[in-house]
N, C-alpha and C. Protein backbone atom coordinates (compact mmCIF):
# COMPACT_ATOMS: atom_id res chain seq x y z
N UNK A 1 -1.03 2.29 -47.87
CA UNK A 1 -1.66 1.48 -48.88
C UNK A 1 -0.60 1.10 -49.90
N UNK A 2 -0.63 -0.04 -50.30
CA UNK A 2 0.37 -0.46 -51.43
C UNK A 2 -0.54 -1.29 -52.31
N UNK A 3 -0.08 -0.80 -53.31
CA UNK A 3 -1.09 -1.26 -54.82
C UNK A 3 -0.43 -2.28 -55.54
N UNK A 4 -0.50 -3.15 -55.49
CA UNK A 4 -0.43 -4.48 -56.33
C UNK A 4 -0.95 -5.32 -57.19
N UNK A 5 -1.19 -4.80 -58.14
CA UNK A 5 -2.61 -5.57 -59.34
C UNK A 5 -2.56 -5.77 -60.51
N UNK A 6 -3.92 -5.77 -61.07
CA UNK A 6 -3.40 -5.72 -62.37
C UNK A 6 -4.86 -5.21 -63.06
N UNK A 7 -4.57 -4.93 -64.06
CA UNK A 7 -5.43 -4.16 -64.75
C UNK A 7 -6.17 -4.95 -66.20
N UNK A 8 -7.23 -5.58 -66.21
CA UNK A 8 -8.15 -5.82 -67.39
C UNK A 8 -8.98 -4.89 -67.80
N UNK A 9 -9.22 -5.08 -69.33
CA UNK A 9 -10.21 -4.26 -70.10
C UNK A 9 -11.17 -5.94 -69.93
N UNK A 10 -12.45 -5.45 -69.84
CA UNK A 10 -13.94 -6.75 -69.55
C UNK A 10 -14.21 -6.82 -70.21
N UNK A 11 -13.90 -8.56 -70.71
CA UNK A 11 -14.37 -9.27 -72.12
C UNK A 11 -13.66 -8.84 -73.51
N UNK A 12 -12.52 -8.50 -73.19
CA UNK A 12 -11.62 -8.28 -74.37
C UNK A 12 -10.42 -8.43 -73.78
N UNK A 13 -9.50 -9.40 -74.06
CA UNK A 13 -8.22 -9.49 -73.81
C UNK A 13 -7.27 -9.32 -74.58
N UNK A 14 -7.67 -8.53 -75.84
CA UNK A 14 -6.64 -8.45 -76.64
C UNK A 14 -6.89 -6.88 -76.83
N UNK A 15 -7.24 -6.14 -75.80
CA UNK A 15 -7.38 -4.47 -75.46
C UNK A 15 -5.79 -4.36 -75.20
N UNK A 16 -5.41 -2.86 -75.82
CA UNK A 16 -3.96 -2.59 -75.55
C UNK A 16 -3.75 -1.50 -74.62
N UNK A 17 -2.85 -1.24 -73.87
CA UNK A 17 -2.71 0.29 -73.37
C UNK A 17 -2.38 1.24 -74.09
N UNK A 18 -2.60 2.67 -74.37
CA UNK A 18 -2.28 3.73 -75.30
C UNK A 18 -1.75 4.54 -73.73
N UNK A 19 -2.04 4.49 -72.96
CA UNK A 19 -1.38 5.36 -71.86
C UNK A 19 -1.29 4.76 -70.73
N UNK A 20 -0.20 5.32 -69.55
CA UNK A 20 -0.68 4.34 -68.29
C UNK A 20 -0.35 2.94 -68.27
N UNK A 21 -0.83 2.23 -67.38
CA UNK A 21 -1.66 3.04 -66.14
C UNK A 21 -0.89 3.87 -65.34
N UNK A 22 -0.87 4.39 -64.42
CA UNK A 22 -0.21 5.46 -63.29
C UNK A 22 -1.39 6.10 -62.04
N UNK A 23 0.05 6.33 -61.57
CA UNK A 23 -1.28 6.87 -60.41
C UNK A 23 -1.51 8.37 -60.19
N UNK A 24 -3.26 8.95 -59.56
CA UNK A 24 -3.07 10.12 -59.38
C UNK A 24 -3.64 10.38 -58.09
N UNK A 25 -3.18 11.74 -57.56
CA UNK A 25 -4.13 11.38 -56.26
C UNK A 25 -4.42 10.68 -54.74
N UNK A 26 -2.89 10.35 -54.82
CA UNK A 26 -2.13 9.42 -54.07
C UNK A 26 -2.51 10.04 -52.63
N UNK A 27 -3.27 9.05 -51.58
CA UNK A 27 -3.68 9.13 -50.26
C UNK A 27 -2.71 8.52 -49.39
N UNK A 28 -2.33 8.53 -48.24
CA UNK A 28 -2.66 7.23 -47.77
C UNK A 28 -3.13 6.30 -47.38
N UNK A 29 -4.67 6.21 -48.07
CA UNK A 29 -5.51 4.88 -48.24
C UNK A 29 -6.49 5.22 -49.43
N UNK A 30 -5.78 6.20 -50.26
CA UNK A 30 -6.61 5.83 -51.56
C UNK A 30 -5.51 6.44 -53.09
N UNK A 31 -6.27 5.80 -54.31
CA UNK A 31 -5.50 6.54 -55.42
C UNK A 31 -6.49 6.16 -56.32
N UNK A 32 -6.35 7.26 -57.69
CA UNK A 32 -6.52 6.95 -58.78
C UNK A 32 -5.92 6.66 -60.03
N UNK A 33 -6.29 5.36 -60.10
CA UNK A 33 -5.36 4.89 -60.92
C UNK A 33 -5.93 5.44 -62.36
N UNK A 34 -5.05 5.58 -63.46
CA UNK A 34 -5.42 6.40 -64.67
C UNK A 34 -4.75 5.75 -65.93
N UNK A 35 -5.44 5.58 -67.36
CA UNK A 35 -4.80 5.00 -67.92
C UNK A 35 -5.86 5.17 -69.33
N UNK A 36 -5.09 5.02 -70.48
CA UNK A 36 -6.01 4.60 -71.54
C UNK A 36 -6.19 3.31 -72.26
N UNK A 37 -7.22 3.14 -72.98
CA UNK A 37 -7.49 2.06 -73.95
C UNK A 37 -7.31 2.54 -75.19
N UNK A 38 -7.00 1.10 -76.30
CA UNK A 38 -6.77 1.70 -77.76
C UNK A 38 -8.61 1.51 -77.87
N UNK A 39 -9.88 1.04 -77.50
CA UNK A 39 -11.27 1.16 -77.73
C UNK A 39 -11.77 1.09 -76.90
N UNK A 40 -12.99 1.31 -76.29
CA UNK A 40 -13.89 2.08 -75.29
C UNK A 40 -14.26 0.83 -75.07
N UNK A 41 -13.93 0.24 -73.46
CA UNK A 41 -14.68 -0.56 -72.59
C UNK A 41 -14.53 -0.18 -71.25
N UNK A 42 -15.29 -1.19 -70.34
CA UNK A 42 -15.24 -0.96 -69.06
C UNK A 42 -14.02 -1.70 -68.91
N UNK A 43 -13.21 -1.21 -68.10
CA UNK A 43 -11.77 -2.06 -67.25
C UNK A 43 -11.93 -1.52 -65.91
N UNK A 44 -11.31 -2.53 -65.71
CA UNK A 44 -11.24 -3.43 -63.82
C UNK A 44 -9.88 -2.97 -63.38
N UNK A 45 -10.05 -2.72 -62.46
CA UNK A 45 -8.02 -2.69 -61.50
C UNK A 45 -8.96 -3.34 -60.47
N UNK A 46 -7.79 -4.42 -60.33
CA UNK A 46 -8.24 -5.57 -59.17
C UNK A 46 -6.39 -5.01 -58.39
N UNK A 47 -6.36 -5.06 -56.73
CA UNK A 47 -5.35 -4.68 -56.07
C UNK A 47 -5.54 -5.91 -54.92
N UNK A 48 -4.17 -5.93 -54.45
CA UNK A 48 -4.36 -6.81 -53.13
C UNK A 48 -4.60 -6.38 -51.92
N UNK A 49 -5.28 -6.84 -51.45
CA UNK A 49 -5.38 -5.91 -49.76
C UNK A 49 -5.67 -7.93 -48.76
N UNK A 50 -4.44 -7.53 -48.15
CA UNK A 50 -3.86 -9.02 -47.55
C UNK A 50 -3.65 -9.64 -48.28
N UNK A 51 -4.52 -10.87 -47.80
CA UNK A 51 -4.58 -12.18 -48.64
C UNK A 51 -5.46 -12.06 -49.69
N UNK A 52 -6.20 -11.08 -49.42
CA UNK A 52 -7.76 -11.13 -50.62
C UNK A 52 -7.40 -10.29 -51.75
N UNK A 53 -8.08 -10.07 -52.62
CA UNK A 53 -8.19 -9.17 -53.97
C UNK A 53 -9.00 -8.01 -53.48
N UNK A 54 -9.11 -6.59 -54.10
CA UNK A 54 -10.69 -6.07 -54.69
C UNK A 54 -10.09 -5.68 -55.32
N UNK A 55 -11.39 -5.39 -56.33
CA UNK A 55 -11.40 -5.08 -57.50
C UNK A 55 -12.70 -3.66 -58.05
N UNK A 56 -12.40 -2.98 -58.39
CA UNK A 56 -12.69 -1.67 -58.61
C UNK A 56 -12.75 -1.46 -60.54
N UNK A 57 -14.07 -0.87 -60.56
CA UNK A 57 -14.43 -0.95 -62.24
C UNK A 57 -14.79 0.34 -62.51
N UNK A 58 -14.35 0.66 -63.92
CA UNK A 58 -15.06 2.32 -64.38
C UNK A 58 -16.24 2.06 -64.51
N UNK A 59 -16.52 3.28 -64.59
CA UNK A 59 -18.31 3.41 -64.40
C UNK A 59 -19.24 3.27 -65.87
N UNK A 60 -18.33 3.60 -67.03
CA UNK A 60 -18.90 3.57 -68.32
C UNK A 60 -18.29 3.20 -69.50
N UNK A 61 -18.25 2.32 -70.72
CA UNK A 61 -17.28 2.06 -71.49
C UNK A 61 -16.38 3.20 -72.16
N UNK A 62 -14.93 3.45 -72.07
CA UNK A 62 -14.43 4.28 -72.32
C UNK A 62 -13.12 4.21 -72.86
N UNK A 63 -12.65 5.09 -73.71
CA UNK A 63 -10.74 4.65 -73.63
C UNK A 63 -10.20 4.69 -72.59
N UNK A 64 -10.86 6.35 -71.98
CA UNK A 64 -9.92 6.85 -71.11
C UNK A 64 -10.42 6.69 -69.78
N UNK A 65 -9.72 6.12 -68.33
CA UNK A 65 -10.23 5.55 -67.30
C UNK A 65 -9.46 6.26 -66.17
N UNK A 66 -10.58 6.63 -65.21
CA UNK A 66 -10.19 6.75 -63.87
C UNK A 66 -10.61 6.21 -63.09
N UNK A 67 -10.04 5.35 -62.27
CA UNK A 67 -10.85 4.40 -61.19
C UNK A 67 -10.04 4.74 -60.02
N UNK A 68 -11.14 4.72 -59.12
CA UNK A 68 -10.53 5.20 -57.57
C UNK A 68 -10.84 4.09 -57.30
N UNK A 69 -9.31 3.71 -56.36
CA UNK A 69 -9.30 2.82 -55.15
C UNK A 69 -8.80 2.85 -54.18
């Protein structure tokens, strides 16, 4: 798996990083990516897989985020 993406906080684009992102958990076909916000929202890590995107969202508004993909 190779991770190529990028990371939004949803509906705020002027959200900053305080940590991260990085990875934890490293498979070979999965990771969690980990990271903080300077204020509590949901953020997205969108990755490439081929030609297409997915995209993978935390589950609750937060600083601090772990999203498995």
């Amino acid at each position: 798996m190779v991770l190529l993406g990028s990371f939004c906080a949803h509906a705020q684009e002027d959200a900053q990083f305080t940590a991260g992102p990085y990875l934890l958990d490293v498979t070979a076909d999965s990771a969690v990516v980990a990271f903080s916000l300077d204020r509590p929202l949901i953020a997205r890590v969108r990755i490439a897989d081929g030609p297409a995107w997915r995209e993978f969202a935390s589950s609750q508004p937060t600083t601090f985020h772990f999203v498995q993909v």
